[in-house]
C-alpha atoms as a PDB file:
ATOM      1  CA  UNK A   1       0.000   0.000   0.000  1.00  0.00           C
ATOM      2  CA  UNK A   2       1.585   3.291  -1.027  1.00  0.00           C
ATOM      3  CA  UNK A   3       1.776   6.195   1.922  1.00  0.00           C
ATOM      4  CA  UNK A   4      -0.727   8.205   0.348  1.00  0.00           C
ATOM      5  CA  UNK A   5      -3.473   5.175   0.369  1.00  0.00           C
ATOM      6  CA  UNK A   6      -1.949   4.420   3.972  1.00  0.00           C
ATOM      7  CA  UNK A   7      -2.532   7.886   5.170  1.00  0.00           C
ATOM      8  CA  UNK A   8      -6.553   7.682   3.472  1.00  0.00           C
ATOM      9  CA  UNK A   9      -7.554   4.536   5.474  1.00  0.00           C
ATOM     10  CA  UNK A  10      -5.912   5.646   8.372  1.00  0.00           C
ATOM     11  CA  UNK A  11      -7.686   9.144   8.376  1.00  0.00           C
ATOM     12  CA  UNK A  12     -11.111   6.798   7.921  1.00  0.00           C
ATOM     13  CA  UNK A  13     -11.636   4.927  11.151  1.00  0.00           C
ATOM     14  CA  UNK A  14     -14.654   2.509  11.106  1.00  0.00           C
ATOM     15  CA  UNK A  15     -17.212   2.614  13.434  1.00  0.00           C
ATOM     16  CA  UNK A  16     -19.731   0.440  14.475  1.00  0.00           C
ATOM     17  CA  UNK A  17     -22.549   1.988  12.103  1.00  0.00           C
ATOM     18  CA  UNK A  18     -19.681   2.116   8.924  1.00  0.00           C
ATOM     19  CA  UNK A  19     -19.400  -1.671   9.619  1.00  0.00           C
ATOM     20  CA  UNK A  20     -22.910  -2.656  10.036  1.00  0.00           C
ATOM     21  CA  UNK A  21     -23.544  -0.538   6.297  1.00  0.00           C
ATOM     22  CA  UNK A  22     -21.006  -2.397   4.988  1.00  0.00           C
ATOM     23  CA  UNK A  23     -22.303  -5.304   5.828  1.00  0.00           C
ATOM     24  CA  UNK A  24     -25.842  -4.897   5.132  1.00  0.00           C
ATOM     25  CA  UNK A  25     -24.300  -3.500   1.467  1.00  0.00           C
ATOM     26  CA  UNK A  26     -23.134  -6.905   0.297  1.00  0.00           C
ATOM     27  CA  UNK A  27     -26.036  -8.578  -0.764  1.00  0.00           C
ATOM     28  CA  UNK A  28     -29.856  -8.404  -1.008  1.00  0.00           C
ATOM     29  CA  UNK A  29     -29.338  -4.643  -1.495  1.00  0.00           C
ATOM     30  CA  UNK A  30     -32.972  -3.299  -2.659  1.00  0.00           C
ATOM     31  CA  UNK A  31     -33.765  -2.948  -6.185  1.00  0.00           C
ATOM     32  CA  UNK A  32     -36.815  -0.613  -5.380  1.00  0.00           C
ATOM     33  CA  UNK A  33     -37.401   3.284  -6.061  1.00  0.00           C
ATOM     34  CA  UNK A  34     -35.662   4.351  -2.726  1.00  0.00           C
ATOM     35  CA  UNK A  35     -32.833   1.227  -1.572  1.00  0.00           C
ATOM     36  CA  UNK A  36     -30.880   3.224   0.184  1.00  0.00           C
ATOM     37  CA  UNK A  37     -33.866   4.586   2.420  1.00  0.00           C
ATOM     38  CA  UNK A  38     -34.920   1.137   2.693  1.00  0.00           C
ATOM     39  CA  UNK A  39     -31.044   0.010   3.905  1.00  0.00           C
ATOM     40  CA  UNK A  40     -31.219   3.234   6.629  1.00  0.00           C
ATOM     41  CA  UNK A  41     -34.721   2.167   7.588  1.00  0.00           C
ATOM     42  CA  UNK A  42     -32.748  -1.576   8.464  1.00  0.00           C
ATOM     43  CA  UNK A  43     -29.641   0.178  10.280  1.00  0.00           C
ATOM     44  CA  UNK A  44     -31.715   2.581  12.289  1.00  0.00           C
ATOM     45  CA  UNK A  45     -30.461   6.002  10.119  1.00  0.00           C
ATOM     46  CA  UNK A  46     -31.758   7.785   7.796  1.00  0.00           C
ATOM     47  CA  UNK A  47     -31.261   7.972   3.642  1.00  0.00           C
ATOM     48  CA  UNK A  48     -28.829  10.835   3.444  1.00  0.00           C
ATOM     49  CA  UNK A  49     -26.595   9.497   6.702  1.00  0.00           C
ATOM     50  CA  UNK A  50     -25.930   6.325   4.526  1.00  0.00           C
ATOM     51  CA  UNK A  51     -25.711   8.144   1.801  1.00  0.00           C
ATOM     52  CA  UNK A  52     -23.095  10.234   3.112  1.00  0.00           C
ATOM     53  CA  UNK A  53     -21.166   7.349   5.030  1.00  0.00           C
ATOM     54  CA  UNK A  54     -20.517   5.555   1.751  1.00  0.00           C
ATOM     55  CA  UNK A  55     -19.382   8.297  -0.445  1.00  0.00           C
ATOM     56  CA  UNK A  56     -17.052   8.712   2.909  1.00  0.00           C
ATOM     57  CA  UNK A  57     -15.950   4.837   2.404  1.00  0.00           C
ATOM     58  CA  UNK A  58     -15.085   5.268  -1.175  1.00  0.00           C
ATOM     59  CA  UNK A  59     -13.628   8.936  -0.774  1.00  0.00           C
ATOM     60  CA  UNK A  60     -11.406   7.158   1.495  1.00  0.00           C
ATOM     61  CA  UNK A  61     -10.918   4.201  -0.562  1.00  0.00           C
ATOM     62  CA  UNK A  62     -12.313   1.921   2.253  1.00  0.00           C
ATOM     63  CA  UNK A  63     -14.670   0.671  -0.269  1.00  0.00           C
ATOM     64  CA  UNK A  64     -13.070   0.476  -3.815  1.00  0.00           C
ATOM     65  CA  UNK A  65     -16.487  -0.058  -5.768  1.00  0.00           C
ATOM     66  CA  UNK A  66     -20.010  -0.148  -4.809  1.00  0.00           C
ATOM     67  CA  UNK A  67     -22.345  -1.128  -7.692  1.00  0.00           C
ATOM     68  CA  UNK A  68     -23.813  -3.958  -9.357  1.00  0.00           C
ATOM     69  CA  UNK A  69     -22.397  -7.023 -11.086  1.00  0.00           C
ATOM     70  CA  UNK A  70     -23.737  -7.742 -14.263  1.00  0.00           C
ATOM     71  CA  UNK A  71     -23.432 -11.489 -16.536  1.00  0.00           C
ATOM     72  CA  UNK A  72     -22.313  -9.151 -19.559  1.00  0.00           C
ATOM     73  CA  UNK A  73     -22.607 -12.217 -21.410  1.00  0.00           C
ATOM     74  CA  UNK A  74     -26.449 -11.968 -21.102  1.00  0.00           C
ATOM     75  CA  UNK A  75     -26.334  -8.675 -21.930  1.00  0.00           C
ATOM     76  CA  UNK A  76     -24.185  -9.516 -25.588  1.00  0.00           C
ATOM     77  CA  UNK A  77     -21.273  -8.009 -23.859  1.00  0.00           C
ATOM     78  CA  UNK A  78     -17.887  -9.626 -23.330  1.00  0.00           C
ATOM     79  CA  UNK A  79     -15.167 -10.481 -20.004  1.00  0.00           C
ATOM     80  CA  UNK A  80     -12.015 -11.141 -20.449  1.00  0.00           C
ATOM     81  CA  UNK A  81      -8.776 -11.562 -17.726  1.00  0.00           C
ATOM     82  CA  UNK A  82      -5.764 -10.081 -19.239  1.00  0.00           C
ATOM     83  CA  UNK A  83      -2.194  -9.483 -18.730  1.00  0.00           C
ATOM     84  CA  UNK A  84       0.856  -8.186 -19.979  1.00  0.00           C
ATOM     85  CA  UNK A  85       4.708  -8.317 -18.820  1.00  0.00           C
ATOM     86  CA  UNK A  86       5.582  -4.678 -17.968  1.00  0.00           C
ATOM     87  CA  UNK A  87       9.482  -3.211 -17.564  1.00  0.00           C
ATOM     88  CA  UNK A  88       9.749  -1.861 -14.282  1.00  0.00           C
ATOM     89  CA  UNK A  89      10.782   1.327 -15.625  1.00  0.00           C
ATOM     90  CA  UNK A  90       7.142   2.082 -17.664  1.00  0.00           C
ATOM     91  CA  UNK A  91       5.112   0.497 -15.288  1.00  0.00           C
ATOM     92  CA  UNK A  92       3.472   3.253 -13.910  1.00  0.00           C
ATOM     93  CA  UNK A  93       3.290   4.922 -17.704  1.00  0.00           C
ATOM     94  CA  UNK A  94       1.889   1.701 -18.719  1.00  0.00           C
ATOM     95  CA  UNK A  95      -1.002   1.051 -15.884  1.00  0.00           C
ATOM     96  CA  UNK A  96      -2.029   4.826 -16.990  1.00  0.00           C
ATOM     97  CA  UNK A  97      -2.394   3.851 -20.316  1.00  0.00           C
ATOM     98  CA  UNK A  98      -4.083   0.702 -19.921  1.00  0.00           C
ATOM     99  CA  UNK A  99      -6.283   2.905 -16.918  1.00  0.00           C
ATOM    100  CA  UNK A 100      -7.348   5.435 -19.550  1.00  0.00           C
ATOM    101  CA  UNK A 101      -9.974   2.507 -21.571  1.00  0.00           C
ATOM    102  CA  UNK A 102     -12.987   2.369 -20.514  1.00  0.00           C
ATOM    103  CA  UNK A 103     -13.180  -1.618 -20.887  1.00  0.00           C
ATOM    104  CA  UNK A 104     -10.413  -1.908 -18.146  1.00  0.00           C
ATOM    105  CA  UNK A 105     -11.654  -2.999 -14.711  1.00  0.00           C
ATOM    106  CA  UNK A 106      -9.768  -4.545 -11.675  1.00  0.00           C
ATOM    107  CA  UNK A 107      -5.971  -3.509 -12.638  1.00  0.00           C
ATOM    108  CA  UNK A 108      -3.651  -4.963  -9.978  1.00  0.00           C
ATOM    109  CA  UNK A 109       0.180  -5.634  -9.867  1.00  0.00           C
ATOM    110  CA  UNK A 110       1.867  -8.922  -9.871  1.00  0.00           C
ATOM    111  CA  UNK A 111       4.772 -10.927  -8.520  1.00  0.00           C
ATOM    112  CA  UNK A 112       5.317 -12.541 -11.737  1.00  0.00           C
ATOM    113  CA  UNK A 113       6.831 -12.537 -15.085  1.00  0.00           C
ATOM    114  CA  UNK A 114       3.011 -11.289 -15.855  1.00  0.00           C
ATOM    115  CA  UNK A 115       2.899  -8.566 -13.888  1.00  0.00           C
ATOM    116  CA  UNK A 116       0.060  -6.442 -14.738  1.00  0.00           C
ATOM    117  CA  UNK A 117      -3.526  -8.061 -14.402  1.00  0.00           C
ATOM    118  CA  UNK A 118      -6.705  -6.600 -15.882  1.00  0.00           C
ATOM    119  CA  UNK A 119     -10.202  -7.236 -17.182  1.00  0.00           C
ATOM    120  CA  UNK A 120     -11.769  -6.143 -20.341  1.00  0.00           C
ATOM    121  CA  UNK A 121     -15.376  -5.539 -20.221  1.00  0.00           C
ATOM    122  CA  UNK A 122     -16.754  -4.821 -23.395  1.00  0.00           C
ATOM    123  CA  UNK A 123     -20.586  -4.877 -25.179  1.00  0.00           C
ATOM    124  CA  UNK A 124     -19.642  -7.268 -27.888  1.00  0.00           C
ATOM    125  CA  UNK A 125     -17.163 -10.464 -28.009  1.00  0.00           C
ATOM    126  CA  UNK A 126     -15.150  -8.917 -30.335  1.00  0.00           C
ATOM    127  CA  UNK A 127     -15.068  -5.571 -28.575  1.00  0.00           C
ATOM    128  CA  UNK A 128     -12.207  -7.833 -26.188  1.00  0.00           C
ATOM    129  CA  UNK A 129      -9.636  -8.547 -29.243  1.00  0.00           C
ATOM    130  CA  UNK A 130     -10.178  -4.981 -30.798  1.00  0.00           C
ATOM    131  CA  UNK A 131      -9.420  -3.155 -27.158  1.00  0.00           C
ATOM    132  CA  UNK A 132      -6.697  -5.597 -26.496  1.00  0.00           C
ATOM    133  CA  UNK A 133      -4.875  -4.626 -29.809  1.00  0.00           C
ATOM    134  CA  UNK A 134      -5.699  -0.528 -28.952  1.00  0.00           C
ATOM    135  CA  UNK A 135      -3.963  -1.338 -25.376  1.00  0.00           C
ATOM    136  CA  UNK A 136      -1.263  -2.993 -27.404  1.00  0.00           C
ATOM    137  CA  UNK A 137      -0.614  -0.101 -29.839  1.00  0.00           C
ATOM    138  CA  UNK A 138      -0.464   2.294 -26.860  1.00  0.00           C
ATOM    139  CA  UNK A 139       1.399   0.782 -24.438  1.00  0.00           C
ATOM    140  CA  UNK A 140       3.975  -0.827 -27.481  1.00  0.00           C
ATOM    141  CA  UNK A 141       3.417  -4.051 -24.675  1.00  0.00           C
ATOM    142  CA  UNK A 142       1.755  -7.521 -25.845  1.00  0.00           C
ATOM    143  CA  UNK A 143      -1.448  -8.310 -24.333  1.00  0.00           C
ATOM    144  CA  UNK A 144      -2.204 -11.777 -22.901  1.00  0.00           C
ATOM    145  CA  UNK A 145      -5.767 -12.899 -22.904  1.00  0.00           C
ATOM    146  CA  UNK A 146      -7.451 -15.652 -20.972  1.00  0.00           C
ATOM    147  CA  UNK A 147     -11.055 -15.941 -21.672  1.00  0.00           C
ATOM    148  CA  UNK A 148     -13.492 -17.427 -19.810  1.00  0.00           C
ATOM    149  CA  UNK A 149     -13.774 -21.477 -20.023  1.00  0.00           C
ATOM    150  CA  UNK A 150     -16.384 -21.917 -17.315  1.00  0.00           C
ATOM    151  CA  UNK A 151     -18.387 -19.386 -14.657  1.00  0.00           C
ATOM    152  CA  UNK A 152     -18.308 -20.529 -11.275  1.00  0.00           C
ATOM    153  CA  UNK A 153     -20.499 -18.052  -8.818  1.00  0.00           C
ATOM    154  CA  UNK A 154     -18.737 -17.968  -5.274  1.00  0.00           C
ATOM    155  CA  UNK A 155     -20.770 -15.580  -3.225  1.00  0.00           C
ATOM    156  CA  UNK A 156     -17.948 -14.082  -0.713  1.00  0.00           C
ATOM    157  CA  UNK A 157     -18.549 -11.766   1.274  1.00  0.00           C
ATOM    158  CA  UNK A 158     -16.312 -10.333   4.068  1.00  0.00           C
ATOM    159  CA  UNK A 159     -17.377  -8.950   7.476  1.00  0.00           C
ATOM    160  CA  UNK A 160     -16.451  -5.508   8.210  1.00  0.00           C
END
Protein backbone atom coordinates (compact mmCIF):
# COMPACT_ATOMS: atom_id res chain seq x y z
CA UNK A 1 0.00 0.00 0.00
CA UNK A 2 1.59 3.29 -1.03
CA UNK A 3 1.78 6.20 1.92
CA UNK A 4 -0.73 8.21 0.35
CA UNK A 5 -3.47 5.18 0.37
CA UNK A 6 -1.95 4.42 3.97
CA UNK A 7 -2.53 7.89 5.17
CA UNK A 8 -6.55 7.68 3.47
CA UNK A 9 -7.55 4.54 5.47
CA UNK A 10 -5.91 5.65 8.37
CA UNK A 11 -7.69 9.14 8.38
CA UNK A 12 -11.11 6.80 7.92
CA UNK A 13 -11.64 4.93 11.15
CA UNK A 14 -14.65 2.51 11.11
CA UNK A 15 -17.21 2.61 13.43
CA UNK A 16 -19.73 0.44 14.48
CA UNK A 17 -22.55 1.99 12.10
CA UNK A 18 -19.68 2.12 8.92
CA UNK A 19 -19.40 -1.67 9.62
CA UNK A 20 -22.91 -2.66 10.04
CA UNK A 21 -23.54 -0.54 6.30
CA UNK A 22 -21.01 -2.40 4.99
CA UNK A 23 -22.30 -5.30 5.83
CA UNK A 24 -25.84 -4.90 5.13
CA UNK A 25 -24.30 -3.50 1.47
CA UNK A 26 -23.13 -6.91 0.30
CA UNK A 27 -26.04 -8.58 -0.76
CA UNK A 28 -29.86 -8.40 -1.01
CA UNK A 29 -29.34 -4.64 -1.49
CA UNK A 30 -32.97 -3.30 -2.66
CA UNK A 31 -33.76 -2.95 -6.19
CA UNK A 32 -36.81 -0.61 -5.38
CA UNK A 33 -37.40 3.28 -6.06
CA UNK A 34 -35.66 4.35 -2.73
CA UNK A 35 -32.83 1.23 -1.57
CA UNK A 36 -30.88 3.22 0.18
CA UNK A 37 -33.87 4.59 2.42
CA UNK A 38 -34.92 1.14 2.69
CA UNK A 39 -31.04 0.01 3.90
CA UNK A 40 -31.22 3.23 6.63
CA UNK A 41 -34.72 2.17 7.59
CA UNK A 42 -32.75 -1.58 8.46
CA UNK A 43 -29.64 0.18 10.28
CA UNK A 44 -31.72 2.58 12.29
CA UNK A 45 -30.46 6.00 10.12
CA UNK A 46 -31.76 7.79 7.80
CA UNK A 47 -31.26 7.97 3.64
CA UNK A 48 -28.83 10.83 3.44
CA UNK A 49 -26.59 9.50 6.70
CA UNK A 50 -25.93 6.32 4.53
CA UNK A 51 -25.71 8.14 1.80
CA UNK A 52 -23.10 10.23 3.11
CA UNK A 53 -21.17 7.35 5.03
CA UNK A 54 -20.52 5.55 1.75
CA UNK A 55 -19.38 8.30 -0.44
CA UNK A 56 -17.05 8.71 2.91
CA UNK A 57 -15.95 4.84 2.40
CA UNK A 58 -15.08 5.27 -1.17
CA UNK A 59 -13.63 8.94 -0.77
CA UNK A 60 -11.41 7.16 1.50
CA UNK A 61 -10.92 4.20 -0.56
CA UNK A 62 -12.31 1.92 2.25
CA UNK A 63 -14.67 0.67 -0.27
CA UNK A 64 -13.07 0.48 -3.82
CA UNK A 65 -16.49 -0.06 -5.77
CA UNK A 66 -20.01 -0.15 -4.81
CA UNK A 67 -22.34 -1.13 -7.69
CA UNK A 68 -23.81 -3.96 -9.36
CA UNK A 69 -22.40 -7.02 -11.09
CA UNK A 70 -23.74 -7.74 -14.26
CA UNK A 71 -23.43 -11.49 -16.54
CA UNK A 72 -22.31 -9.15 -19.56
CA UNK A 73 -22.61 -12.22 -21.41
CA UNK A 74 -26.45 -11.97 -21.10
CA UNK A 75 -26.33 -8.68 -21.93
CA UNK A 76 -24.19 -9.52 -25.59
CA UNK A 77 -21.27 -8.01 -23.86
CA UNK A 78 -17.89 -9.63 -23.33
CA UNK A 79 -15.17 -10.48 -20.00
CA UNK A 80 -12.01 -11.14 -20.45
CA UNK A 81 -8.78 -11.56 -17.73
CA UNK A 82 -5.76 -10.08 -19.24
CA UNK A 83 -2.19 -9.48 -18.73
CA UNK A 84 0.86 -8.19 -19.98
CA UNK A 85 4.71 -8.32 -18.82
CA UNK A 86 5.58 -4.68 -17.97
CA UNK A 87 9.48 -3.21 -17.56
CA UNK A 88 9.75 -1.86 -14.28
CA UNK A 89 10.78 1.33 -15.63
CA UNK A 90 7.14 2.08 -17.66
CA UNK A 91 5.11 0.50 -15.29
CA UNK A 92 3.47 3.25 -13.91
CA UNK A 93 3.29 4.92 -17.70
CA UNK A 94 1.89 1.70 -18.72
CA UNK A 95 -1.00 1.05 -15.88
CA UNK A 96 -2.03 4.83 -16.99
CA UNK A 97 -2.39 3.85 -20.32
CA UNK A 98 -4.08 0.70 -19.92
CA UNK A 99 -6.28 2.91 -16.92
CA UNK A 100 -7.35 5.43 -19.55
CA UNK A 101 -9.97 2.51 -21.57
CA UNK A 102 -12.99 2.37 -20.51
CA UNK A 103 -13.18 -1.62 -20.89
CA UNK A 104 -10.41 -1.91 -18.15
CA UNK A 105 -11.65 -3.00 -14.71
CA UNK A 106 -9.77 -4.54 -11.68
CA UNK A 107 -5.97 -3.51 -12.64
CA UNK A 108 -3.65 -4.96 -9.98
CA UNK A 109 0.18 -5.63 -9.87
CA UNK A 110 1.87 -8.92 -9.87
CA UNK A 111 4.77 -10.93 -8.52
CA UNK A 112 5.32 -12.54 -11.74
CA UNK A 113 6.83 -12.54 -15.09
CA UNK A 114 3.01 -11.29 -15.85
CA UNK A 115 2.90 -8.57 -13.89
CA UNK A 116 0.06 -6.44 -14.74
CA UNK A 117 -3.53 -8.06 -14.40
CA UNK A 118 -6.70 -6.60 -15.88
CA UNK A 119 -10.20 -7.24 -17.18
CA UNK A 120 -11.77 -6.14 -20.34
CA UNK A 121 -15.38 -5.54 -20.22
CA UNK A 122 -16.75 -4.82 -23.39
CA UNK A 123 -20.59 -4.88 -25.18
CA UNK A 124 -19.64 -7.27 -27.89
CA UNK A 125 -17.16 -10.46 -28.01
CA UNK A 126 -15.15 -8.92 -30.33
CA UNK A 127 -15.07 -5.57 -28.58
CA UNK A 128 -12.21 -7.83 -26.19
CA UNK A 129 -9.64 -8.55 -29.24
CA UNK A 130 -10.18 -4.98 -30.80
CA UNK A 131 -9.42 -3.16 -27.16
CA UNK A 132 -6.70 -5.60 -26.50
CA UNK A 133 -4.88 -4.63 -29.81
CA UNK A 134 -5.70 -0.53 -28.95
CA UNK A 135 -3.96 -1.34 -25.38
CA UNK A 136 -1.26 -2.99 -27.40
CA UNK A 137 -0.61 -0.10 -29.84
CA UNK A 138 -0.46 2.29 -26.86
CA UNK A 139 1.40 0.78 -24.44
CA UNK A 140 3.97 -0.83 -27.48
CA UNK A 141 3.42 -4.05 -24.68
CA UNK A 142 1.75 -7.52 -25.85
CA UNK A 143 -1.45 -8.31 -24.33
CA UNK A 144 -2.20 -11.78 -22.90
CA UNK A 145 -5.77 -12.90 -22.90
CA UNK A 146 -7.45 -15.65 -20.97
CA UNK A 147 -11.06 -15.94 -21.67
CA UNK A 148 -13.49 -17.43 -19.81
CA UNK A 149 -13.77 -21.48 -20.02
CA UNK A 150 -16.38 -21.92 -17.31
CA UNK A 151 -18.39 -19.39 -14.66
CA UNK A 152 -18.31 -20.53 -11.27
CA UNK A 153 -20.50 -18.05 -8.82
CA UNK A 154 -18.74 -17.97 -5.27
CA UNK A 155 -20.77 -15.58 -3.22
CA UNK A 156 -17.95 -14.08 -0.71
CA UNK A 157 -18.55 -11.77 1.27
CA UNK A 158 -16.31 -10.33 4.07
CA UNK A 159 -17.38 -8.95 7.48
CA UNK A 160 -16.45 -5.51 8.21
Amino acid sequence: MSDAAAKRNASCELDATDRALINALQGDFPLTREPFAEVAARLGLDEARVIERLQRLLDARVLTRFGPMFQIERMGGAFCLAAMQVPEADFERVAGQVNAFPEVAHNYRREHALNMWFVLATETPDGVATTAARIETETGVPVFQFPKEREFFVEMKLEA
